[in-house]
ModelCIF file with pLDDT and N, C-alpha, C, O atoms, coordinates in Angstrom:
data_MODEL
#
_entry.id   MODEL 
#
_entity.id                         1 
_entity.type                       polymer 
_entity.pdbx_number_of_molecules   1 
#
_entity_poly.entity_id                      1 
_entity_poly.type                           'polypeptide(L)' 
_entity_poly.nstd_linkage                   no 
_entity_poly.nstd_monomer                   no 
_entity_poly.pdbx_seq_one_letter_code       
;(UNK)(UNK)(UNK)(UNK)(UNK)(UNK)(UNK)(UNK)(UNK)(UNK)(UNK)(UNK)(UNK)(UNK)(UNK)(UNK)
(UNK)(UNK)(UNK)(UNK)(UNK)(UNK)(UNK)(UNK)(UNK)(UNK)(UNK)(UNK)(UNK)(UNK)(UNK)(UNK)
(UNK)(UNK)(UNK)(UNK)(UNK)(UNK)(UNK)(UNK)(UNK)(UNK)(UNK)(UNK)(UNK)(UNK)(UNK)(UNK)
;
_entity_poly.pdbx_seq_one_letter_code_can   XXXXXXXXXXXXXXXXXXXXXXXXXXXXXXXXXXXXXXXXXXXXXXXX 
_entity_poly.pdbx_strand_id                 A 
#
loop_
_entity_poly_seq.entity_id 
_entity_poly_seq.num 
_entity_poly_seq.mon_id 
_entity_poly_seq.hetero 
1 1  UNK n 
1 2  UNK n 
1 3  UNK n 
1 4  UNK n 
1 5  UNK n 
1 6  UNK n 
1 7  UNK n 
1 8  UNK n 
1 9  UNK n 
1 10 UNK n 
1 11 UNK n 
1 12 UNK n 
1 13 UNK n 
1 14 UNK n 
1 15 UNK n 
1 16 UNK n 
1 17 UNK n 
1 18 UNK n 
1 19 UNK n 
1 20 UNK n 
1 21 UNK n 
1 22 UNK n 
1 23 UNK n 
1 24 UNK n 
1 25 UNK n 
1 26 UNK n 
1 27 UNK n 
1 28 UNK n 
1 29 UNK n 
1 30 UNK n 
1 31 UNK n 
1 32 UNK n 
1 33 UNK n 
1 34 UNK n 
1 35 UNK n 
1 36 UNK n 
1 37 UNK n 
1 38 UNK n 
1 39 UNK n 
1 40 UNK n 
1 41 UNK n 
1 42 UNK n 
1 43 UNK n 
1 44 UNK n 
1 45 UNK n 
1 46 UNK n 
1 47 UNK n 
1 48 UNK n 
#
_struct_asym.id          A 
_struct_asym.entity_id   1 
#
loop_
_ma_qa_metric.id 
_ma_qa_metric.mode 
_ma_qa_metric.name 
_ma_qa_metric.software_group_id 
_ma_qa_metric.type 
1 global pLDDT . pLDDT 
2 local  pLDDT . pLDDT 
#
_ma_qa_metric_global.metric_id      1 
_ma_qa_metric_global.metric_value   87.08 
_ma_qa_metric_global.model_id       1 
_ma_qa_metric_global.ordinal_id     1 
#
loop_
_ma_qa_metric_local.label_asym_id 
_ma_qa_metric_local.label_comp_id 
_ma_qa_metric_local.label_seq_id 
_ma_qa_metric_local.metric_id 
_ma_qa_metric_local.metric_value 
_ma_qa_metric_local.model_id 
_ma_qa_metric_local.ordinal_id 
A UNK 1  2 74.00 1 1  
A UNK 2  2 72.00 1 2  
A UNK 3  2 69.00 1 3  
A UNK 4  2 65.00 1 4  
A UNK 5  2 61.00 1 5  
A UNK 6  2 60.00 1 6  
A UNK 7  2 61.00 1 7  
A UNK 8  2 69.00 1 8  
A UNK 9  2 80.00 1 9  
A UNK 10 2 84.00 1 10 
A UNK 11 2 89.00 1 11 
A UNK 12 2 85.00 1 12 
A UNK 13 2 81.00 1 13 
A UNK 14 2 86.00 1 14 
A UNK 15 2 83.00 1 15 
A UNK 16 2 83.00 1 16 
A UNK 17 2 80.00 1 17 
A UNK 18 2 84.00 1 18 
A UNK 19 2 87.00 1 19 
A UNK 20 2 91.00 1 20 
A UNK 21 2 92.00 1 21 
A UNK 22 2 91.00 1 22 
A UNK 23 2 93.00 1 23 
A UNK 24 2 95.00 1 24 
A UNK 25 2 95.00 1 25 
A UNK 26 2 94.00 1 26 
A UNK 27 2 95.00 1 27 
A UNK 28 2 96.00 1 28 
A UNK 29 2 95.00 1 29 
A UNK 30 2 92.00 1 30 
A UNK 31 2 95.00 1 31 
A UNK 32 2 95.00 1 32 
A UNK 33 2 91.00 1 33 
A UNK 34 2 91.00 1 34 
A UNK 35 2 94.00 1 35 
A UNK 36 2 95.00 1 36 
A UNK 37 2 95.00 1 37 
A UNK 38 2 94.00 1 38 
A UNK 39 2 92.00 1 39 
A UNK 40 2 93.00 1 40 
A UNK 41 2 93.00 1 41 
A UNK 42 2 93.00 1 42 
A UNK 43 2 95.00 1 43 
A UNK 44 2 97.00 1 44 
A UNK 45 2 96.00 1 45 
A UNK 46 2 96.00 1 46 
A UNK 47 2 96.00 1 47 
A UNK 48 2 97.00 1 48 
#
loop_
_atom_site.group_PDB 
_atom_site.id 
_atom_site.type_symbol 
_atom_site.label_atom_id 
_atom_site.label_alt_id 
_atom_site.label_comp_id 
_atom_site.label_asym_id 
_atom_site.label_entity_id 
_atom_site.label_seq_id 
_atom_site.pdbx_PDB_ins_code 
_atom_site.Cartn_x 
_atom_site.Cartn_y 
_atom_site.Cartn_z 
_atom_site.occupancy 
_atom_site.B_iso_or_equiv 
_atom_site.pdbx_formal_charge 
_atom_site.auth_seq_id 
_atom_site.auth_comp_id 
_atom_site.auth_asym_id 
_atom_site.auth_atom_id 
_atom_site.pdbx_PDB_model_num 
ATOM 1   N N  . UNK A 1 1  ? 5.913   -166.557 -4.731 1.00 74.00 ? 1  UNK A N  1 
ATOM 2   C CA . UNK A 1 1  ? 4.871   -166.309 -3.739 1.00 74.00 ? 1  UNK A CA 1 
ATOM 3   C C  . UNK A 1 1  ? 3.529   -166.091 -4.411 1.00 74.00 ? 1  UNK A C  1 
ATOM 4   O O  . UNK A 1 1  ? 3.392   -165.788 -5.596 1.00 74.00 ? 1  UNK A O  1 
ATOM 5   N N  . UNK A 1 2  ? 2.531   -166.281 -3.515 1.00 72.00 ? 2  UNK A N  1 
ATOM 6   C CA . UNK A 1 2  ? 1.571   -165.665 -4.249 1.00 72.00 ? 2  UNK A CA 1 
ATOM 7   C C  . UNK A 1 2  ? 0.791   -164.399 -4.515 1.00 72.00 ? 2  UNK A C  1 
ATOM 8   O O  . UNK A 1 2  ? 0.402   -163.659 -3.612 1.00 72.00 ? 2  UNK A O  1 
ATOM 9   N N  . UNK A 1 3  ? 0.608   -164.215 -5.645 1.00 69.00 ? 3  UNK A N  1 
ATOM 10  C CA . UNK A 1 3  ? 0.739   -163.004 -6.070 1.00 69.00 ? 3  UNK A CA 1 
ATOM 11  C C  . UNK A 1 3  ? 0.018   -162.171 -5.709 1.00 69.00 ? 3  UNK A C  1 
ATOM 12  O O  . UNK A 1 3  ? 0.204   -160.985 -5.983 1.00 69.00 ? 3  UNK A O  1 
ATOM 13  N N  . UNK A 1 4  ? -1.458  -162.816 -4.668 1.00 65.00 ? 4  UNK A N  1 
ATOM 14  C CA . UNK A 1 4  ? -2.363  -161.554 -4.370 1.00 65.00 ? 4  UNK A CA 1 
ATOM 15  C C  . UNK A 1 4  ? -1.694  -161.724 -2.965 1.00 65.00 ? 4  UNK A C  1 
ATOM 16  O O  . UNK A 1 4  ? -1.722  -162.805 -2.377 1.00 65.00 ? 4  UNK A O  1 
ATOM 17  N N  . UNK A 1 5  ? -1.059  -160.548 -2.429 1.00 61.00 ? 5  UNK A N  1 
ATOM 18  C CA . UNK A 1 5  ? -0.502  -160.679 -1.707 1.00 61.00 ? 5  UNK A CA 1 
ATOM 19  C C  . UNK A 1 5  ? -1.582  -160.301 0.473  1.00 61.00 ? 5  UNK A C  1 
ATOM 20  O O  . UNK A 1 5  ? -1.254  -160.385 1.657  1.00 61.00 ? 5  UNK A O  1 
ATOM 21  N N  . UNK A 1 6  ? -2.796  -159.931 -0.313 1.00 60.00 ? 6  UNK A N  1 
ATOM 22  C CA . UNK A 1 6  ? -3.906  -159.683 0.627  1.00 60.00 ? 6  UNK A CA 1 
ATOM 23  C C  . UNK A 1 6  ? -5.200  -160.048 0.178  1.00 60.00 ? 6  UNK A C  1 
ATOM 24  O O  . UNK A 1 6  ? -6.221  -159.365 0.249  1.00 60.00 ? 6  UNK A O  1 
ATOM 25  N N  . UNK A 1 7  ? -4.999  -161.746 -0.520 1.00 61.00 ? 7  UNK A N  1 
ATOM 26  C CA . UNK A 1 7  ? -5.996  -162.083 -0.520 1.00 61.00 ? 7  UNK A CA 1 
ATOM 27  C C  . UNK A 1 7  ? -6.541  -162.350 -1.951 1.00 61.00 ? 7  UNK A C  1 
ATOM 28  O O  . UNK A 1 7  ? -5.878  -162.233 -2.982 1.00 61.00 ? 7  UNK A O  1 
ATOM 29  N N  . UNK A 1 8  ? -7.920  -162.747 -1.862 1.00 69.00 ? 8  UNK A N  1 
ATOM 30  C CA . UNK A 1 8  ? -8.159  -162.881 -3.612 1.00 69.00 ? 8  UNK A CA 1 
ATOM 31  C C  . UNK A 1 8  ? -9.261  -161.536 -4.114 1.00 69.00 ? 8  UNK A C  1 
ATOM 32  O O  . UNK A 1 8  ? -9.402  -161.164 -5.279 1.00 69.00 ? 8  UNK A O  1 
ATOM 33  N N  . UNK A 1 9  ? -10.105 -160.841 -2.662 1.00 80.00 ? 9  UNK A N  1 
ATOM 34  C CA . UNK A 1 9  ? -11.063 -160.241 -3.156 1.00 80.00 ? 9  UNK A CA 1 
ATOM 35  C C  . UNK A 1 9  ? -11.035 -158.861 -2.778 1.00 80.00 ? 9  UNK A C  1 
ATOM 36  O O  . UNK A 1 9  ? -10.300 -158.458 -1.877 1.00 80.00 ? 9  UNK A O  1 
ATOM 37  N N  . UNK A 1 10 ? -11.906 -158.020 -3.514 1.00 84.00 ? 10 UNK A N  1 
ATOM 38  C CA . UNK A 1 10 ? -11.421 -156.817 -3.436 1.00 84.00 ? 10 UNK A CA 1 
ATOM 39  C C  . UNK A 1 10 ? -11.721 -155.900 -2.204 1.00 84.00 ? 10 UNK A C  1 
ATOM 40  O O  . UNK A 1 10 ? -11.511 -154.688 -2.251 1.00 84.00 ? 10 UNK A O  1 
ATOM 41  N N  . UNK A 1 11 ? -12.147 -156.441 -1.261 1.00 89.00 ? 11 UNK A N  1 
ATOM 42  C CA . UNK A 1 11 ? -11.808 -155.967 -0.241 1.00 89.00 ? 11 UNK A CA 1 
ATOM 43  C C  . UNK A 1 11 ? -10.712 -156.427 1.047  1.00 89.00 ? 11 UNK A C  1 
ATOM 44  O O  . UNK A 1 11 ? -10.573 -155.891 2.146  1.00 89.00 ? 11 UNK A O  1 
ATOM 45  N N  . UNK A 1 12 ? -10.208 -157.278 0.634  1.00 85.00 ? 12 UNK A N  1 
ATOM 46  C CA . UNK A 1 12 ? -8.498  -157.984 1.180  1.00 85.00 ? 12 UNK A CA 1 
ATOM 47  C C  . UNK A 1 12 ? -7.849  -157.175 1.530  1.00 85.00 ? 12 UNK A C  1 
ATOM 48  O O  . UNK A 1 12 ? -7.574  -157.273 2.726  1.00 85.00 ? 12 UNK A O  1 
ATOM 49  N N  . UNK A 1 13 ? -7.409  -156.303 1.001  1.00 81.00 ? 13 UNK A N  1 
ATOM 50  C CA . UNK A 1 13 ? -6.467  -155.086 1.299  1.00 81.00 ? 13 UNK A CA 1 
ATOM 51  C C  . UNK A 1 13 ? -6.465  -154.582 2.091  1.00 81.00 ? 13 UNK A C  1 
ATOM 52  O O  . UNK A 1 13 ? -5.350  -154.460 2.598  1.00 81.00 ? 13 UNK A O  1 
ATOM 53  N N  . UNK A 1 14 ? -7.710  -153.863 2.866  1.00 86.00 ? 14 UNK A N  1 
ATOM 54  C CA . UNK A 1 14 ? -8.068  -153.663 4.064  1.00 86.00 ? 14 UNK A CA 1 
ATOM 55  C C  . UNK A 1 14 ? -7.319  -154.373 5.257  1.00 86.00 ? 14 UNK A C  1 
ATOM 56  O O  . UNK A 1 14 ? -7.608  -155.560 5.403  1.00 86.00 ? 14 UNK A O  1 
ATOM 57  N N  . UNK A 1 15 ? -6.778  -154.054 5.776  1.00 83.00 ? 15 UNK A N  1 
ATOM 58  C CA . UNK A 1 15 ? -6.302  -155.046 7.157  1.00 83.00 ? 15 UNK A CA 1 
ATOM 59  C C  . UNK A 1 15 ? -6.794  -155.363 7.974  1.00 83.00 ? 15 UNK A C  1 
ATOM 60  O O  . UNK A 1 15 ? -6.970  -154.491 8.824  1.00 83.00 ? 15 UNK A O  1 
ATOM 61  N N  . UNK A 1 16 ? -7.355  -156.802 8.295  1.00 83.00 ? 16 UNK A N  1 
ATOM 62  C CA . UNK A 1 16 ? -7.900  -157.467 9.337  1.00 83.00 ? 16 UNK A CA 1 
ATOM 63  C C  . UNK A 1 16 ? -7.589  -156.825 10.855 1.00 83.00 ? 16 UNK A C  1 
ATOM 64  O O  . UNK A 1 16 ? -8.369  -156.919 11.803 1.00 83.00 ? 16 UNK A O  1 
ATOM 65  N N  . UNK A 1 17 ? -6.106  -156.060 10.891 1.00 80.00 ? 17 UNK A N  1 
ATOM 66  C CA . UNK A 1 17 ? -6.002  -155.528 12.872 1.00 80.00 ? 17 UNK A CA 1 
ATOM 67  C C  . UNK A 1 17 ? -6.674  -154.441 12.623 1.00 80.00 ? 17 UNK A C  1 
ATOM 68  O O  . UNK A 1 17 ? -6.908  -153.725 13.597 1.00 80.00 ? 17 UNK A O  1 
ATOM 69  N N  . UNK A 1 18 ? -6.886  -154.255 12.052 1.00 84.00 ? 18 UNK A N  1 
ATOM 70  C CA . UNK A 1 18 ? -6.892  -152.423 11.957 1.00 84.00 ? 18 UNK A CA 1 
ATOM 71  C C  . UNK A 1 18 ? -8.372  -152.639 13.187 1.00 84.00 ? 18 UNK A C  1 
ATOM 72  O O  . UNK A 1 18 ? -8.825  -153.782 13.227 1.00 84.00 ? 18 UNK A O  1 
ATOM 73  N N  . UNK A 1 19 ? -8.949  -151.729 13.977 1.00 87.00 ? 19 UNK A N  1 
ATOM 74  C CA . UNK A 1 19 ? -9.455  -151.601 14.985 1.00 87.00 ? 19 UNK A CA 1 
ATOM 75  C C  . UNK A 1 19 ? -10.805 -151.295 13.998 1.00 87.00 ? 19 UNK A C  1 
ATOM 76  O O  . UNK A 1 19 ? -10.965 -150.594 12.999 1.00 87.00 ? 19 UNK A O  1 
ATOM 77  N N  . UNK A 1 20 ? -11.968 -152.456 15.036 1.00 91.00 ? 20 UNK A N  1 
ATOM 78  C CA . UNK A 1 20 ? -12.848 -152.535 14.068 1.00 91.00 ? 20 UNK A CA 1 
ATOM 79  C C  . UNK A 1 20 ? -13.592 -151.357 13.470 1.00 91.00 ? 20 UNK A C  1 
ATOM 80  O O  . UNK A 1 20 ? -14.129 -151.647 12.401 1.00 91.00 ? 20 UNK A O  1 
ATOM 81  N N  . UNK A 1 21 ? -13.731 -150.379 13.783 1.00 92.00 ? 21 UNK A N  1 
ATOM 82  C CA . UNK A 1 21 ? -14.691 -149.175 13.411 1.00 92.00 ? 21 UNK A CA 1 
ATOM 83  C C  . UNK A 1 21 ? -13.453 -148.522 12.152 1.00 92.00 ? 21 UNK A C  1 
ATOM 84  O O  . UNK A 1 21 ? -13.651 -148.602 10.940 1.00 92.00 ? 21 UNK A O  1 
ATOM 85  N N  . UNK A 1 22 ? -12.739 -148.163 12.512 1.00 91.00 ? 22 UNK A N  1 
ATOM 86  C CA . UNK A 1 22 ? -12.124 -148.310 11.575 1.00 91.00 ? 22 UNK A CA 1 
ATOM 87  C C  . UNK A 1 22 ? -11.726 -148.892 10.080 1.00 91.00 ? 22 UNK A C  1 
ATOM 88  O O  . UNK A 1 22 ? -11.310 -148.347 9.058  1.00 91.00 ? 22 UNK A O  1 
ATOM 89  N N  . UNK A 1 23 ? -12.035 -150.197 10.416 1.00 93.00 ? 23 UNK A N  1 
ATOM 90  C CA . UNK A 1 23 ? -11.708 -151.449 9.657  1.00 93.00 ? 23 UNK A CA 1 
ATOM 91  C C  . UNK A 1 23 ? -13.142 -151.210 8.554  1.00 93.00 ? 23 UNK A C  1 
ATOM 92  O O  . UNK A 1 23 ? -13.146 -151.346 7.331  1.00 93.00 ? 23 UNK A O  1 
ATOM 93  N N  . UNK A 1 24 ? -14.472 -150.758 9.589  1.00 95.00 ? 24 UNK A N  1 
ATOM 94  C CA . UNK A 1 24 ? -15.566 -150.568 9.056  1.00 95.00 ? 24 UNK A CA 1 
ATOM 95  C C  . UNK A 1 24 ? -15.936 -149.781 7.662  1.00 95.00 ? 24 UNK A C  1 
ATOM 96  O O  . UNK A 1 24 ? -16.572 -150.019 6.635  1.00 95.00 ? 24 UNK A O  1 
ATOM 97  N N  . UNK A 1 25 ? -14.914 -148.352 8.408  1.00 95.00 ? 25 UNK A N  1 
ATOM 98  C CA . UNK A 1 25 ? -14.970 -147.371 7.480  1.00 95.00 ? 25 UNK A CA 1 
ATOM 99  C C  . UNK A 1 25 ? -14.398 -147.487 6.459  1.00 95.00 ? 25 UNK A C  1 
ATOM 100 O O  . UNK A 1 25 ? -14.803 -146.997 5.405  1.00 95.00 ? 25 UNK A O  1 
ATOM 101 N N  . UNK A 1 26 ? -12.977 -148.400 6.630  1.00 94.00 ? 26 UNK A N  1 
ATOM 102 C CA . UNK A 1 26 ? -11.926 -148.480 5.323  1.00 94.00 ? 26 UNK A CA 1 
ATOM 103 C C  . UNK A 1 26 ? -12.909 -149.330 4.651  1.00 94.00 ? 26 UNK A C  1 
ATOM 104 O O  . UNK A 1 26 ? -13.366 -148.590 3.779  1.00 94.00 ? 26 UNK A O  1 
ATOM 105 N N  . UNK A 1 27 ? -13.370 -150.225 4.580  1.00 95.00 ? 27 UNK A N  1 
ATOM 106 C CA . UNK A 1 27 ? -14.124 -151.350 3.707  1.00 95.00 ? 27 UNK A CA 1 
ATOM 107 C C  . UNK A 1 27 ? -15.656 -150.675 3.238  1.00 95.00 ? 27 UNK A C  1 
ATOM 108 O O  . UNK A 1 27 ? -16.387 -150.940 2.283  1.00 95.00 ? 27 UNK A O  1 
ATOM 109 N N  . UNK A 1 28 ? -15.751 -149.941 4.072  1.00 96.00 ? 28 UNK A N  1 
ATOM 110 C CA . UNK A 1 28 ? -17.126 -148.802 3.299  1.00 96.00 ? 28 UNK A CA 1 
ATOM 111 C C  . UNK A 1 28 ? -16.492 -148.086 1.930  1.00 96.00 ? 28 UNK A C  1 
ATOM 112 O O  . UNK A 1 28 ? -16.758 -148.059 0.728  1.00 96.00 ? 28 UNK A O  1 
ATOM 113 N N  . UNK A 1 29 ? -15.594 -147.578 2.742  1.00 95.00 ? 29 UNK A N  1 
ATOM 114 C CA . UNK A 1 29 ? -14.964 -146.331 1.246  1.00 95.00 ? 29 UNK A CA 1 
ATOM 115 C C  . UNK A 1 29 ? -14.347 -147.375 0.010  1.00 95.00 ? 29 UNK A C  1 
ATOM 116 O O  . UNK A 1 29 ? -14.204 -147.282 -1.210 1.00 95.00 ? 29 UNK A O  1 
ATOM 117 N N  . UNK A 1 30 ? -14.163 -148.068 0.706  1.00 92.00 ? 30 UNK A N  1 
ATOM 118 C CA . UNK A 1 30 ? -13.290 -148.976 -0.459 1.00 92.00 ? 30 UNK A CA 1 
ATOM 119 C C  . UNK A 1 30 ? -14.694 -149.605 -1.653 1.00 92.00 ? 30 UNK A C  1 
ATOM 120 O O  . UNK A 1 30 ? -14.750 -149.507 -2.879 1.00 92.00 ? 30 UNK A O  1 
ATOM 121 N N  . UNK A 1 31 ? -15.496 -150.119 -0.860 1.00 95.00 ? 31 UNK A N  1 
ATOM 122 C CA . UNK A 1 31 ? -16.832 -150.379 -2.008 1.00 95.00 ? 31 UNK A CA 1 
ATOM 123 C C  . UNK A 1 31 ? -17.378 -149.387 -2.617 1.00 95.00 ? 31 UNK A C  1 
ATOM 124 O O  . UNK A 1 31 ? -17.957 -149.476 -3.700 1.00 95.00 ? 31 UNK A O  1 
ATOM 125 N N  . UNK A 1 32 ? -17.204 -148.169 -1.834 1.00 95.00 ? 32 UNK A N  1 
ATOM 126 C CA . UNK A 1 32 ? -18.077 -146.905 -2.634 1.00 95.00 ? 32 UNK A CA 1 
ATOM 127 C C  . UNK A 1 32 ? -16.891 -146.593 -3.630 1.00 95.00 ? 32 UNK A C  1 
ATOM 128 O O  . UNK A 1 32 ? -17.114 -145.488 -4.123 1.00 95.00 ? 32 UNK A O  1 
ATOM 129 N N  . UNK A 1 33 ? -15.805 -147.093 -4.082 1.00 91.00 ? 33 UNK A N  1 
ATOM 130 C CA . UNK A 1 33 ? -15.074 -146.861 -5.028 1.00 91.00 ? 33 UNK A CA 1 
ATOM 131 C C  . UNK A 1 33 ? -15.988 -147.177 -6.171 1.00 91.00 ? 33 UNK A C  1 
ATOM 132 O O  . UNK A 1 33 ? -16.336 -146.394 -7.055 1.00 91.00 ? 33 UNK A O  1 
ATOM 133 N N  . UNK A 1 34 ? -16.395 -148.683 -6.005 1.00 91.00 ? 34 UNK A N  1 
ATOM 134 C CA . UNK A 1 34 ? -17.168 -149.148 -7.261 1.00 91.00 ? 34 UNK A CA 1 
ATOM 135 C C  . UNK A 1 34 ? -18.601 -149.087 -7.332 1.00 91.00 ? 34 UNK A C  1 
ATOM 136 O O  . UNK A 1 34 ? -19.341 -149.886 -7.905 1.00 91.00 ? 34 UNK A O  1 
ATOM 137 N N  . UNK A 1 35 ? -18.948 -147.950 -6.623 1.00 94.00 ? 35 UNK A N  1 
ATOM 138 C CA . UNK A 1 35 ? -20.454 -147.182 -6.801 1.00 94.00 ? 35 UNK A CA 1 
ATOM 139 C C  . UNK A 1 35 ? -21.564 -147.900 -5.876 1.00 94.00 ? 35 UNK A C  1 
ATOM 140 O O  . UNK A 1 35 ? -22.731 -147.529 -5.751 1.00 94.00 ? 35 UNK A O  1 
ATOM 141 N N  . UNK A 1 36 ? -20.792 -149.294 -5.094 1.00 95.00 ? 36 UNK A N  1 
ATOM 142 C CA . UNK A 1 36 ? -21.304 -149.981 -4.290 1.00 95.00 ? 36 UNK A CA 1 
ATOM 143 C C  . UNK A 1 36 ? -22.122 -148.967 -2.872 1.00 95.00 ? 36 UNK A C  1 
ATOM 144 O O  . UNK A 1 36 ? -22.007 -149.679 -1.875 1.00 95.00 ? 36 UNK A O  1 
ATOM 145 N N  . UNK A 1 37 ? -22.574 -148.149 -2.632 1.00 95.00 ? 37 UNK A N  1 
ATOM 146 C CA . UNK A 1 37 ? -22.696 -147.164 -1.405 1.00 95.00 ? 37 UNK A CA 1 
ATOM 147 C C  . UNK A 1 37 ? -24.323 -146.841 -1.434 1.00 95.00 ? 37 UNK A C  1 
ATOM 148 O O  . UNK A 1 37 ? -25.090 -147.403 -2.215 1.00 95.00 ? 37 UNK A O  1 
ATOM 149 N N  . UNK A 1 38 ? -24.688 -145.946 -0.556 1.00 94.00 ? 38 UNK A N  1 
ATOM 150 C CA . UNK A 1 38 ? -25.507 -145.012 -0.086 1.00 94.00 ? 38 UNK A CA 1 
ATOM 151 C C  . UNK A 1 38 ? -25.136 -143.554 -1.438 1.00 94.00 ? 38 UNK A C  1 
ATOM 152 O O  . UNK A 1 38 ? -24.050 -143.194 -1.892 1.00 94.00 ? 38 UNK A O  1 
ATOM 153 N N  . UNK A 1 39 ? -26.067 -143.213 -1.631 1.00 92.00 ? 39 UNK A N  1 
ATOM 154 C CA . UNK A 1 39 ? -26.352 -142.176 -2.944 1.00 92.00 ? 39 UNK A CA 1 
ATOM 155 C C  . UNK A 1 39 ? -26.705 -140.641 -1.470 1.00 92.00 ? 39 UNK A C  1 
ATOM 156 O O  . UNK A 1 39 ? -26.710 -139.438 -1.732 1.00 92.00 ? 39 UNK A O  1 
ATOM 157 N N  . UNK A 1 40 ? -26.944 -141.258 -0.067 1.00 93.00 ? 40 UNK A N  1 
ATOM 158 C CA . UNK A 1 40 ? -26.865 -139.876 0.653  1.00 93.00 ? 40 UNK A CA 1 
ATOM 159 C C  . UNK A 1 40 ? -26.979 -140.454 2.052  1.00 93.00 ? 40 UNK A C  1 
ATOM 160 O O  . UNK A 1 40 ? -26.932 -141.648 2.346  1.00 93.00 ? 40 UNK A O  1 
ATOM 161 N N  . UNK A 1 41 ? -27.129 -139.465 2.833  1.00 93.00 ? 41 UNK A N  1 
ATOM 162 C CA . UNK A 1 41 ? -27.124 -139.963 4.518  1.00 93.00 ? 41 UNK A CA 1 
ATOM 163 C C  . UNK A 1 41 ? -28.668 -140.453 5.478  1.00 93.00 ? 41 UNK A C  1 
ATOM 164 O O  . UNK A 1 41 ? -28.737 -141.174 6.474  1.00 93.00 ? 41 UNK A O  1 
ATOM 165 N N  . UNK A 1 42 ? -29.757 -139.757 4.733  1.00 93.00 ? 42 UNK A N  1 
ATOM 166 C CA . UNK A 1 42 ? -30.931 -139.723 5.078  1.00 93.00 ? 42 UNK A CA 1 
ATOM 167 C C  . UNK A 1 42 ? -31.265 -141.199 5.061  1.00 93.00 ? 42 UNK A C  1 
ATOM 168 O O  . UNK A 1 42 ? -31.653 -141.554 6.174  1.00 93.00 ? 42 UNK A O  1 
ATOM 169 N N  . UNK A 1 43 ? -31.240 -142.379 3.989  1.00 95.00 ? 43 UNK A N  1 
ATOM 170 C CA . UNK A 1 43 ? -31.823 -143.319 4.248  1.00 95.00 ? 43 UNK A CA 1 
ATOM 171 C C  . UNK A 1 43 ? -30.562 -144.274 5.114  1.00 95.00 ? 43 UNK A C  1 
ATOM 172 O O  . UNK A 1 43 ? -30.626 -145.502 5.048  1.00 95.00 ? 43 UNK A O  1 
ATOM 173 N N  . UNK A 1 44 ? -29.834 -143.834 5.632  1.00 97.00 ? 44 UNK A N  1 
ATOM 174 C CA . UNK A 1 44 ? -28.868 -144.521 6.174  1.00 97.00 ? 44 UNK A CA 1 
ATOM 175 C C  . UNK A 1 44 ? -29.705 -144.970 8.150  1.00 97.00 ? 44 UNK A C  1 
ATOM 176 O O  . UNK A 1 44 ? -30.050 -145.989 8.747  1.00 97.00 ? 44 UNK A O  1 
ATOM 177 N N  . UNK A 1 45 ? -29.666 -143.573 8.418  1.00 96.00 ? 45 UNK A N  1 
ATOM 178 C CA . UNK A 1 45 ? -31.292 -143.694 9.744  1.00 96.00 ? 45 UNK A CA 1 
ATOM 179 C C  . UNK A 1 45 ? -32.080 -144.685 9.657  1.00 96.00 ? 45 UNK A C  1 
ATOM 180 O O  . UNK A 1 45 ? -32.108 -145.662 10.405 1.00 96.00 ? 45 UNK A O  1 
ATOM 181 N N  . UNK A 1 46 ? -32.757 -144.463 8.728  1.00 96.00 ? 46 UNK A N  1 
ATOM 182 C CA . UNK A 1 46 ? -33.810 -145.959 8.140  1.00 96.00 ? 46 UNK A CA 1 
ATOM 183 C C  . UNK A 1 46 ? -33.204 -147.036 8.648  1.00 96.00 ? 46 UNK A C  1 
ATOM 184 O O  . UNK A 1 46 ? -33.669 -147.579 9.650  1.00 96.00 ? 46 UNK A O  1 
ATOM 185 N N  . UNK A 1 47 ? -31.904 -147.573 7.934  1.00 96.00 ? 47 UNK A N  1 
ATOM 186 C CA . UNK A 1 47 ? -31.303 -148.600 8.021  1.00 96.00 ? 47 UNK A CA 1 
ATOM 187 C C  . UNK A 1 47 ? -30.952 -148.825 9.454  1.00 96.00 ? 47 UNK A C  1 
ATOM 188 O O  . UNK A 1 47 ? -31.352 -149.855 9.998  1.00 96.00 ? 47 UNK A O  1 
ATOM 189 N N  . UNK A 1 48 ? -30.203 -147.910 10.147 1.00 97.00 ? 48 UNK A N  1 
ATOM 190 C CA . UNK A 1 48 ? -30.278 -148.346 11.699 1.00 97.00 ? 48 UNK A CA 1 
ATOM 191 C C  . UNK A 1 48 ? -31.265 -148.246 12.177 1.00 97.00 ? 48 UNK A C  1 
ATOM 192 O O  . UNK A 1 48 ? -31.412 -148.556 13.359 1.00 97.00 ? 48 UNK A O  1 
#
């Protein structure tokens, strides 16, 4: 079989059903693994 079994990239793992806000948050935390994120909450406002 093949061996990545969710995909080739590193956010695959995440599950496509999972209910989207959800789905949102898992794939947020999952990039802020690799420092990919927001450094705080304040310029996050900005952004919306």
């Amino acid at each position: 079989l093949d061996p990545e079994d969710h995909g080739k990239g590193f956010l695959d793992s995440v599950p496509a059903a999972l209910p989207a806000l959800t789905r949102a948050l898992k794939l947020q935390e999952k990039a802020a693994r690799v420092g990919f994120d927001w450094s705080e909450a304040a310029p996050i406002l900005d952004k919306i």
